[in-house]
PDB file of N, CA and C in Angstrom:
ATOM      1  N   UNK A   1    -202.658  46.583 108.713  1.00  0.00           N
ATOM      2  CA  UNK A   1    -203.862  45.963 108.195  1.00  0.00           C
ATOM      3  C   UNK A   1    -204.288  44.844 109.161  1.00  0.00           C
ATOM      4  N   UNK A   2    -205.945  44.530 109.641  1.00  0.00           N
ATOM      5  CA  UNK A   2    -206.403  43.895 110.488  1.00  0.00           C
ATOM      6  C   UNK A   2    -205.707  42.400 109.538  1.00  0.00           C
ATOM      7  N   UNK A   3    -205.812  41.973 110.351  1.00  0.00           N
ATOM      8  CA  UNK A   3    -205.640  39.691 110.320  1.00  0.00           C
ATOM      9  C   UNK A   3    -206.698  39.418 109.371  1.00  0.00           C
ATOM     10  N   UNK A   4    -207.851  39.313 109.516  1.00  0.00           N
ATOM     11  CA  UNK A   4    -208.608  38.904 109.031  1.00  0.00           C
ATOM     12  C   UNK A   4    -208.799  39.657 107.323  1.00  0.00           C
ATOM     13  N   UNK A   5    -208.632  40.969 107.483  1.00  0.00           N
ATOM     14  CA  UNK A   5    -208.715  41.660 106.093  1.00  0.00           C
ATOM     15  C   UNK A   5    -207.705  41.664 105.148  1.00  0.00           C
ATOM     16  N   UNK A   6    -206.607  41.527 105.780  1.00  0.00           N
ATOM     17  CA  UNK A   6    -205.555  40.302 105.023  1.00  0.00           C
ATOM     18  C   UNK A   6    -205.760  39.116 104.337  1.00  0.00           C
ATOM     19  N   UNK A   7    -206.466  38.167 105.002  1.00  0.00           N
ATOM     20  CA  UNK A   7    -207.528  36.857 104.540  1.00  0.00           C
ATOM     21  C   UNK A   7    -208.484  36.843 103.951  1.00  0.00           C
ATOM     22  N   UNK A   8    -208.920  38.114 104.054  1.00  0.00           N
ATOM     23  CA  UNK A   8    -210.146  37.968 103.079  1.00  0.00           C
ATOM     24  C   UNK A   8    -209.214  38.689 101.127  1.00  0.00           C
ATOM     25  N   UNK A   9    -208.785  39.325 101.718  1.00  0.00           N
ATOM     26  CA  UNK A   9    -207.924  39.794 100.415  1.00  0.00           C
ATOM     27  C   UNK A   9    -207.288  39.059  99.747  1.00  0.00           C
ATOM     28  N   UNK A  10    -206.588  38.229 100.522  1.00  0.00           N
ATOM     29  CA  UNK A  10    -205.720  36.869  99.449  1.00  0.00           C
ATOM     30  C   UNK A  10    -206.880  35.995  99.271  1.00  0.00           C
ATOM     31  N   UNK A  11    -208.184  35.426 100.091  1.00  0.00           N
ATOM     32  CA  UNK A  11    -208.956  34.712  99.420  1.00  0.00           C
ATOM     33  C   UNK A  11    -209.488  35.481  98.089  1.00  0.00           C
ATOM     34  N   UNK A  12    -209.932  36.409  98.545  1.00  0.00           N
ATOM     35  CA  UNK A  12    -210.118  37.200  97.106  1.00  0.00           C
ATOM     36  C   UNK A  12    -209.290  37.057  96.223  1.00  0.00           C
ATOM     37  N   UNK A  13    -208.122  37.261  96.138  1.00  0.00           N
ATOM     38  CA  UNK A  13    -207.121  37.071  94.986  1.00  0.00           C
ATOM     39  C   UNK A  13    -207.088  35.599  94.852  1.00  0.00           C
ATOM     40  N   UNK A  14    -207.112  34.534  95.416  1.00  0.00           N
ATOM     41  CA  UNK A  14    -207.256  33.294  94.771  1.00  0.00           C
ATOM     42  C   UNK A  14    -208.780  33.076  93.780  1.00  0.00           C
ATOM     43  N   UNK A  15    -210.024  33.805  94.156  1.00  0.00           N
ATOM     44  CA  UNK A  15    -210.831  33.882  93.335  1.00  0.00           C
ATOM     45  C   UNK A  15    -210.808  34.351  92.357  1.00  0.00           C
ATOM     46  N   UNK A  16    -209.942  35.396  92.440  1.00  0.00           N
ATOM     47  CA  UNK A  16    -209.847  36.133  91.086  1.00  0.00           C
ATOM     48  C   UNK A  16    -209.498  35.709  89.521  1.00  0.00           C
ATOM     49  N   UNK A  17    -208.255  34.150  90.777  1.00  0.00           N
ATOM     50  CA  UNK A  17    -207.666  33.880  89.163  1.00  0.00           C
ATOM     51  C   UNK A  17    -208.792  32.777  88.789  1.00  0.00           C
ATOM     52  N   UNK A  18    -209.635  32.450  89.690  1.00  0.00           N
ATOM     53  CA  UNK A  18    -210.463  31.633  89.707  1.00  0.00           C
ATOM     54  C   UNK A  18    -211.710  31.365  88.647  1.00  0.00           C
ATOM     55  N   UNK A  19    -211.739  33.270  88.774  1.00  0.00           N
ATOM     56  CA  UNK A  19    -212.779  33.682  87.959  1.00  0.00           C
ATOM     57  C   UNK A  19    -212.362  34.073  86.276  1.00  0.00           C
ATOM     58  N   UNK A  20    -211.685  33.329  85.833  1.00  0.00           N
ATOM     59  CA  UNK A  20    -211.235  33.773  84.784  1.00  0.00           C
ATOM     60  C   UNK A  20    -212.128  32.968  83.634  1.00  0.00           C
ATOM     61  N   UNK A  21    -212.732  32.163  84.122  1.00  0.00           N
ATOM     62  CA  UNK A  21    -213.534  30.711  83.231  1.00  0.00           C
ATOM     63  C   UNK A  21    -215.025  31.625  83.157  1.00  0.00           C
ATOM     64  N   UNK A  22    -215.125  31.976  81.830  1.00  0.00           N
ATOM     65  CA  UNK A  22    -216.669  32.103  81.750  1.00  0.00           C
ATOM     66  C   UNK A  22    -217.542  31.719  81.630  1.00  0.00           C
ATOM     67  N   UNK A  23    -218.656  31.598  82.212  1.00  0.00           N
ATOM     68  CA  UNK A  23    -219.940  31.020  82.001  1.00  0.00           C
ATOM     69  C   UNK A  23    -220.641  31.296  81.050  1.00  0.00           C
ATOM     70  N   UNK A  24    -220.329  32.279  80.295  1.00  0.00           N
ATOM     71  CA  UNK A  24    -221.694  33.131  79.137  1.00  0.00           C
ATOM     72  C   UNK A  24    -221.258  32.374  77.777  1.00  0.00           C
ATOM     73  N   UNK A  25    -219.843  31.846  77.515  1.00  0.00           N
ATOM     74  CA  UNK A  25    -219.687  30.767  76.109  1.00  0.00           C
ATOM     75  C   UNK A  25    -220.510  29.688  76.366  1.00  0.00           C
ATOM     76  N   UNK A  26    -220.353  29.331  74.941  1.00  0.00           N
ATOM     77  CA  UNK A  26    -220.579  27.708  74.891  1.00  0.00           C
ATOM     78  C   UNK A  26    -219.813  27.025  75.595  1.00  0.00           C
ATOM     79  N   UNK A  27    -220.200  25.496  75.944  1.00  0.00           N
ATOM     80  CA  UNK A  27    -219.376  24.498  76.321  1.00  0.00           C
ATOM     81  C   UNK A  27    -218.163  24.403  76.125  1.00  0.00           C
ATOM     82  N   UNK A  28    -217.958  24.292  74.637  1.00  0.00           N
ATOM     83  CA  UNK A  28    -216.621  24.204  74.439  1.00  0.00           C
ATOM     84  C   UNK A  28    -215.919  24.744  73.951  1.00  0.00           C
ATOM     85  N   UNK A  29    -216.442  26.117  74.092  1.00  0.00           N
ATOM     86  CA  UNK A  29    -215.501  27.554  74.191  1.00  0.00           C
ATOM     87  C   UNK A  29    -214.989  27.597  75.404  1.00  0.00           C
ATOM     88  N   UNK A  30    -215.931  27.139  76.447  1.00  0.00           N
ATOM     89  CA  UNK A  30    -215.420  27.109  77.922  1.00  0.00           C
ATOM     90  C   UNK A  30    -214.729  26.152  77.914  1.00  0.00           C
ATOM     91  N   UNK A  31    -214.164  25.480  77.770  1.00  0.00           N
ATOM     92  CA  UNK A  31    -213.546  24.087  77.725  1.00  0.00           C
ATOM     93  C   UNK A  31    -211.651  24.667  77.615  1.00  0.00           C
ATOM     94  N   UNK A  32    -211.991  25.499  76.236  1.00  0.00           N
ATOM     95  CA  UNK A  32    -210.924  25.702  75.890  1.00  0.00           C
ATOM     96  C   UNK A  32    -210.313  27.246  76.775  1.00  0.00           C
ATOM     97  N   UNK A  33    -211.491  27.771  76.955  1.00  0.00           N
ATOM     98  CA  UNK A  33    -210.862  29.075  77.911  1.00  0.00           C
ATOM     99  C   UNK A  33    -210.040  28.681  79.272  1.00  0.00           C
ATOM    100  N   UNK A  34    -211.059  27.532  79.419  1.00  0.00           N
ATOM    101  CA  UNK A  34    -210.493  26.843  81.127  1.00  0.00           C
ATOM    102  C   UNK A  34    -208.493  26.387  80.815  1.00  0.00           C
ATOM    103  N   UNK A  35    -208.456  25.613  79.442  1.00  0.00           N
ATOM    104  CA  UNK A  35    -207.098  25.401  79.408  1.00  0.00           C
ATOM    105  C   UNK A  35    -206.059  26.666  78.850  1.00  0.00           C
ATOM    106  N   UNK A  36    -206.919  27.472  78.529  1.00  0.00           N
ATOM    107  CA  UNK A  36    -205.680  28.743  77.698  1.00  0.00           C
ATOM    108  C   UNK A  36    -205.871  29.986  78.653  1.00  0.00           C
ATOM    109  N   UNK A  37    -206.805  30.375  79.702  1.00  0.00           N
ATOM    110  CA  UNK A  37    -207.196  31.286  80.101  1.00  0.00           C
ATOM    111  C   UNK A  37    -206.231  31.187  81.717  1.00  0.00           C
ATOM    112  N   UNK A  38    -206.283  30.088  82.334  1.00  0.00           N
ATOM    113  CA  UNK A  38    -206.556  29.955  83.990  1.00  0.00           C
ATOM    114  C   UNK A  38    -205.606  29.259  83.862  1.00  0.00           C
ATOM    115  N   UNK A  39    -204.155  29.496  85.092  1.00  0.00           N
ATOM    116  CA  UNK A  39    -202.674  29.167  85.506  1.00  0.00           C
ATOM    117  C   UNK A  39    -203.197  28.381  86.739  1.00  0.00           C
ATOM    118  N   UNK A  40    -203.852  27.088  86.441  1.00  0.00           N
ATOM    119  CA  UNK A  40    -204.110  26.450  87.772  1.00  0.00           C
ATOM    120  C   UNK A  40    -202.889  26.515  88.898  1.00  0.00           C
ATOM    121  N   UNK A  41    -201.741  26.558  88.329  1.00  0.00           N
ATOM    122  CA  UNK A  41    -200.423  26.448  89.259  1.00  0.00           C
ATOM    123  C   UNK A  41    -200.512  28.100  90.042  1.00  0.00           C
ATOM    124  N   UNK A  42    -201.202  29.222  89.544  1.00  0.00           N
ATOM    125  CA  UNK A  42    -201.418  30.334  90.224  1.00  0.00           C
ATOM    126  C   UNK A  42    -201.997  30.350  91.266  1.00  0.00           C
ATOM    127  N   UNK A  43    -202.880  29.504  91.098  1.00  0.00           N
ATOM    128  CA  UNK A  43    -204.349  29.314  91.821  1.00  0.00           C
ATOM    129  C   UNK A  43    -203.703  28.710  93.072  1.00  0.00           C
ATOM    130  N   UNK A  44    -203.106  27.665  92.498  1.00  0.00           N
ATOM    131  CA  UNK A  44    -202.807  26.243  94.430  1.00  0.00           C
ATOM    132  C   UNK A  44    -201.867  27.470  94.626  1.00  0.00           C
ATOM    133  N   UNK A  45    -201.011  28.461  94.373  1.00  0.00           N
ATOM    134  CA  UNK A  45    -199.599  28.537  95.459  1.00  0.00           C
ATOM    135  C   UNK A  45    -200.376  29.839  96.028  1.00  0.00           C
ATOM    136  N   UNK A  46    -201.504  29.855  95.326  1.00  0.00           N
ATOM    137  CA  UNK A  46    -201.894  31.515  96.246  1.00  0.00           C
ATOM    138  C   UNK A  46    -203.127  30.442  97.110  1.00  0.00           C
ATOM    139  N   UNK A  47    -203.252  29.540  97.006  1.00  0.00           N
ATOM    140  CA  UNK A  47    -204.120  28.652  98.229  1.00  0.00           C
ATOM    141  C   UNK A  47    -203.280  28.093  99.032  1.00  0.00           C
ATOM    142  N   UNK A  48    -201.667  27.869  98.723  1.00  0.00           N
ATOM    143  CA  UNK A  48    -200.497  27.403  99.647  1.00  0.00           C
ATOM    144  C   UNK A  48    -200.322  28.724 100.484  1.00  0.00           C
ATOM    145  N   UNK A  49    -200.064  30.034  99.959  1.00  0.00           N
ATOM    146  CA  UNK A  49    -199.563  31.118 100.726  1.00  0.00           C
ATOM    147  C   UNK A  49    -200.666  31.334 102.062  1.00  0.00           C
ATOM    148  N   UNK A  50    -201.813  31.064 101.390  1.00  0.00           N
ATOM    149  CA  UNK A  50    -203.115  31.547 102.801  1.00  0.00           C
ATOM    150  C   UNK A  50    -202.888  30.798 103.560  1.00  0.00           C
ATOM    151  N   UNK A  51    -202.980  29.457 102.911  1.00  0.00           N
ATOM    152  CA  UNK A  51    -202.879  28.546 104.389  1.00  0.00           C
ATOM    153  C   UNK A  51    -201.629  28.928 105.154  1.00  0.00           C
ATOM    154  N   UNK A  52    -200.586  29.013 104.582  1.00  0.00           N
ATOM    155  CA  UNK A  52    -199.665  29.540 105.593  1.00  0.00           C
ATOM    156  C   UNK A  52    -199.726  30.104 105.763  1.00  0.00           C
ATOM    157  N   UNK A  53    -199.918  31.269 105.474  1.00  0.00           N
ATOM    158  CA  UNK A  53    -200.501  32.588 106.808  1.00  0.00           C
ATOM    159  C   UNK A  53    -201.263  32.019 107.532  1.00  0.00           C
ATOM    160  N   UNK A  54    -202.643  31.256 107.102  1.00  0.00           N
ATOM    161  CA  UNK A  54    -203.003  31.101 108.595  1.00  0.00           C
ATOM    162  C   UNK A  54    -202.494  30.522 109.501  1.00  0.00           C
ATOM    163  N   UNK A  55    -202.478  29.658 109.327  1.00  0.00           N
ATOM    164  CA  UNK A  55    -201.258  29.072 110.430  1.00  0.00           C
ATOM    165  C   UNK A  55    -200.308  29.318 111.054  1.00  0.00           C
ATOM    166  N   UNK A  56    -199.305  30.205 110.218  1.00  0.00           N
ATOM    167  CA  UNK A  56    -198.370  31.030 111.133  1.00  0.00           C
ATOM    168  C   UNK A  56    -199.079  32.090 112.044  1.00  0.00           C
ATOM    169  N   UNK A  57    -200.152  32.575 111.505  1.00  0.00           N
ATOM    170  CA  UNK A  57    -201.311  33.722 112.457  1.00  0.00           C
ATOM    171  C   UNK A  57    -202.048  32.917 113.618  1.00  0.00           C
ATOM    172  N   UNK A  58    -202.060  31.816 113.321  1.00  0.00           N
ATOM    173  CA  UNK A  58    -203.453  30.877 114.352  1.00  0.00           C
ATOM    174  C   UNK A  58    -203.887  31.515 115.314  1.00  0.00           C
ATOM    175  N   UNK A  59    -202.609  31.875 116.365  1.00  0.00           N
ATOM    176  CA  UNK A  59    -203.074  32.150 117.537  1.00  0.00           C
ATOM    177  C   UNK A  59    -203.921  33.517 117.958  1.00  0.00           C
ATOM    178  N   UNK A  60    -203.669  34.119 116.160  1.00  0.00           N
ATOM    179  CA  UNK A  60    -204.295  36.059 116.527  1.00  0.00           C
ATOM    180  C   UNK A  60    -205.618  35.495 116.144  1.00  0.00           C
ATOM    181  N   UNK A  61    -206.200  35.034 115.478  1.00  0.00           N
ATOM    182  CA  UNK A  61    -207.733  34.409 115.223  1.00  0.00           C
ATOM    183  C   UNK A  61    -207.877  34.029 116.349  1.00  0.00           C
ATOM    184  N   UNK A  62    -209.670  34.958 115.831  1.00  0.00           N
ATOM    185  CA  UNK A  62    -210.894  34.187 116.976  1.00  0.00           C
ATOM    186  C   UNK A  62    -211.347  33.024 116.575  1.00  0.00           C
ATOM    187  N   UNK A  63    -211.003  31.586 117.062  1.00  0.00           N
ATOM    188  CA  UNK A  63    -210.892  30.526 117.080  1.00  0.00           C
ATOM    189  C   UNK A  63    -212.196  29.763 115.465  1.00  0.00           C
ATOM    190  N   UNK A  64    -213.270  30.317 115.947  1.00  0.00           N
ATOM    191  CA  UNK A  64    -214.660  30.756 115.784  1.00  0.00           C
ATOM    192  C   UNK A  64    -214.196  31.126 114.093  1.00  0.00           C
ATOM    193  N   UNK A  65    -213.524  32.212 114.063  1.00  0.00           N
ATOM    194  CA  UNK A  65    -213.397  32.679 112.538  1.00  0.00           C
ATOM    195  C   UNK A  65    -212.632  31.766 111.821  1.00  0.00           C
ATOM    196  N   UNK A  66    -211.252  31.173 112.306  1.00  0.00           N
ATOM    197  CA  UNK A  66    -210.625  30.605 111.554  1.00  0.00           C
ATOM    198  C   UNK A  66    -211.201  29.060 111.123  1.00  0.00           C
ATOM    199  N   UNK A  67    -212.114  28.269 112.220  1.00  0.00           N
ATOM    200  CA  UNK A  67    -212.792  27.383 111.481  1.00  0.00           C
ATOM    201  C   UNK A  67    -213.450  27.968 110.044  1.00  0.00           C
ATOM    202  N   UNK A  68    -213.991  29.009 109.844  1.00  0.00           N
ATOM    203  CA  UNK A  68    -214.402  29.599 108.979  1.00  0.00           C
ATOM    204  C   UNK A  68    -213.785  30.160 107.621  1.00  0.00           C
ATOM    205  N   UNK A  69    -212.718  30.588 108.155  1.00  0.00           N
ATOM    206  CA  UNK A  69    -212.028  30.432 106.846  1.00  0.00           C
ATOM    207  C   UNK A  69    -211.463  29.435 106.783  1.00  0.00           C
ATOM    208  N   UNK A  70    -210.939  28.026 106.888  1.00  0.00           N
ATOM    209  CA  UNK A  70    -210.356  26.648 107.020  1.00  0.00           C
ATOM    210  C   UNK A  70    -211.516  26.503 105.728  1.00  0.00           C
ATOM    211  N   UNK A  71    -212.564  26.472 106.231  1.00  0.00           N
ATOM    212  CA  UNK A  71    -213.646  25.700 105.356  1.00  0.00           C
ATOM    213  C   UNK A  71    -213.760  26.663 104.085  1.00  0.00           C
ATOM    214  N   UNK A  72    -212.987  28.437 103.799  1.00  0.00           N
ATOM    215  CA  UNK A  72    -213.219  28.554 102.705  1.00  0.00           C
ATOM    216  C   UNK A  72    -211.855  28.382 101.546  1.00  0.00           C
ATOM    217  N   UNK A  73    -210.689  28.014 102.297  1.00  0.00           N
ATOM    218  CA  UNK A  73    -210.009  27.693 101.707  1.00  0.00           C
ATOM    219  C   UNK A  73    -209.729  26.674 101.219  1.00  0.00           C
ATOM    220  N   UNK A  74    -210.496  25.253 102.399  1.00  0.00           N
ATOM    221  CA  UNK A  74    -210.442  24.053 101.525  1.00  0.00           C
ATOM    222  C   UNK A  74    -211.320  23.968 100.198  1.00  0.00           C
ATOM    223  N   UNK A  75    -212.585  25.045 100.410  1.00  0.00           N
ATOM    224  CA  UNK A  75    -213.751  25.180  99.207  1.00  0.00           C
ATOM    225  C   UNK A  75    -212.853  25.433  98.257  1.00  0.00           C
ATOM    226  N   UNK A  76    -212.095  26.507  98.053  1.00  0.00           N
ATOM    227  CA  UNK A  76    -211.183  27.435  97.209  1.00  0.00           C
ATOM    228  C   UNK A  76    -210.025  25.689  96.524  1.00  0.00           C
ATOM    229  N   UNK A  77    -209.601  25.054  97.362  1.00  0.00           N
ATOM    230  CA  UNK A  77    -208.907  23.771  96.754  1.00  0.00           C
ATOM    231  C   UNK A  77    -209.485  22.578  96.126  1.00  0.00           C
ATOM    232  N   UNK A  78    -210.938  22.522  97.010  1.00  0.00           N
ATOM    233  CA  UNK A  78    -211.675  21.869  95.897  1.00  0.00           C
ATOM    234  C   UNK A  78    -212.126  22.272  94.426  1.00  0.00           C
ATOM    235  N   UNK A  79    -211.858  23.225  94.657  1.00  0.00           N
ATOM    236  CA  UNK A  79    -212.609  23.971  93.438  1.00  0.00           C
ATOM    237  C   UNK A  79    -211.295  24.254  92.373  1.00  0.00           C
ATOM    238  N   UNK A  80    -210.135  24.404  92.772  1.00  0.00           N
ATOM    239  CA  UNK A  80    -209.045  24.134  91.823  1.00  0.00           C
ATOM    240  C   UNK A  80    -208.907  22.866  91.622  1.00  0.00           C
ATOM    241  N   UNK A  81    -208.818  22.049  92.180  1.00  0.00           N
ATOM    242  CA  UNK A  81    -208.956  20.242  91.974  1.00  0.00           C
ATOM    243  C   UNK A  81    -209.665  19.802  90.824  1.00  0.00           C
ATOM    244  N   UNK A  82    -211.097  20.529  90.759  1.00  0.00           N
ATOM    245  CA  UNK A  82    -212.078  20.416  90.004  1.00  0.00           C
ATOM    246  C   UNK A  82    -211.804  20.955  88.546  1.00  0.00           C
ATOM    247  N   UNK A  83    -211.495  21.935  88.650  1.00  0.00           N
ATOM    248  CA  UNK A  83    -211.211  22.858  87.394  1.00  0.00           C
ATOM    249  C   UNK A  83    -209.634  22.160  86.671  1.00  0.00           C
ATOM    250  N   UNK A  84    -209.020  21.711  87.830  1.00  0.00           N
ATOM    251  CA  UNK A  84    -207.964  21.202  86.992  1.00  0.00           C
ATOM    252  C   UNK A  84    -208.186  19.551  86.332  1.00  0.00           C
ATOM    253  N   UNK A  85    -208.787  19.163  87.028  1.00  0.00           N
ATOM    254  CA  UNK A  85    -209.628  17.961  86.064  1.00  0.00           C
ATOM    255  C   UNK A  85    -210.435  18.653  84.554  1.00  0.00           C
ATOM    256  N   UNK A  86    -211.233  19.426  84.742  1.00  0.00           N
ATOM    257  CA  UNK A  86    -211.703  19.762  84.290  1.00  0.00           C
ATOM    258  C   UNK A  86    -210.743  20.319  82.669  1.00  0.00           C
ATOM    259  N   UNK A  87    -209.641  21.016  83.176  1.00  0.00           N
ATOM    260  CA  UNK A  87    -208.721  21.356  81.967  1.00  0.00           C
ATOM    261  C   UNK A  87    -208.220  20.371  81.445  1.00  0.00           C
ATOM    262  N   UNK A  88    -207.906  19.273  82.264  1.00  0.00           N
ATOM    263  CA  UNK A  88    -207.377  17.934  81.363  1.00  0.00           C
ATOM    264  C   UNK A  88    -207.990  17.466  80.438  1.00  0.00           C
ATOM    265  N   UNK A  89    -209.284  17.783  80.855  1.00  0.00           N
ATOM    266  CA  UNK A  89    -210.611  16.709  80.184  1.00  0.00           C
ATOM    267  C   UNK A  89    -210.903  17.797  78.366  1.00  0.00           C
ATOM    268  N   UNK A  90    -210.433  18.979  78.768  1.00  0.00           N
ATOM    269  CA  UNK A  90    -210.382  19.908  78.001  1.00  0.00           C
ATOM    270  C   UNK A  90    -209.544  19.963  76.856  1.00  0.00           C
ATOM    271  N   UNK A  91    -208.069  19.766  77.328  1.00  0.00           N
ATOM    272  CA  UNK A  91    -207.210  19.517  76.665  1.00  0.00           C
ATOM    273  C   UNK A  91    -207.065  17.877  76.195  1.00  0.00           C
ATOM    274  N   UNK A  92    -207.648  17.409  76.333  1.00  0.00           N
ATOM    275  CA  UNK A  92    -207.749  16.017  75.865  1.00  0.00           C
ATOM    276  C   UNK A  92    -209.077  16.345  74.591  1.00  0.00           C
ATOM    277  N   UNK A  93    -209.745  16.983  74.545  1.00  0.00           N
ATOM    278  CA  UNK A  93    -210.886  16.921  73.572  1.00  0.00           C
ATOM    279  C   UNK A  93    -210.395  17.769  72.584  1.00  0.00           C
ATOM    280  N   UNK A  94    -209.193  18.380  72.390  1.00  0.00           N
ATOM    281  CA  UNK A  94    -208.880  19.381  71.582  1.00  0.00           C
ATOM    282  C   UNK A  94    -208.739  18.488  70.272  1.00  0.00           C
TER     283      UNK A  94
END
């Protein structure tokens, strides 16, 4: 399997668990899906595993691409950061 389609596959699978929070409830149906639905601890170690692949890969990337994915994996950690605030704030309103 190419380098890169490797990377795009585990980013995919970090979205996946990502995508588990629905948008189509109410507020605070979503509130509570975000804390009973989504294993934030799933989320960071499959954003720990990419980054280490990339890094152990660095040198097979075109320099060019891996800035590119850098910036979608830090997106991918902000965005668990967020959501895991977000579940606190959740589980605190219960």
């Amino acid at each position: 399997m190419e380098l890169e389609e490797k990377t795009d596959q585990m980013i995919d699978g970090a979205l996946k668990i990502l995508m588990k929070y629905d948008l189509k409830v109410s507020k605070t149906k979503r509130h509570k899906n975000l804390a009973d639905k989504i294993d934030m601890g799933d989320a960071v170690d499959k954003i720990i595993e990419i980054r280490q692949f990339m890094l152990t890969n660095r040198s097979e990337y075109n320099q060019d691409k891996f800035k590119i994915y850098c910036n979608y994996v830090d997106l991918l950690a902000n965005l668990c950061d967020d959501m895991n605030n977000m579940k606190y704030y959740a589980m605190a309103r219960e």
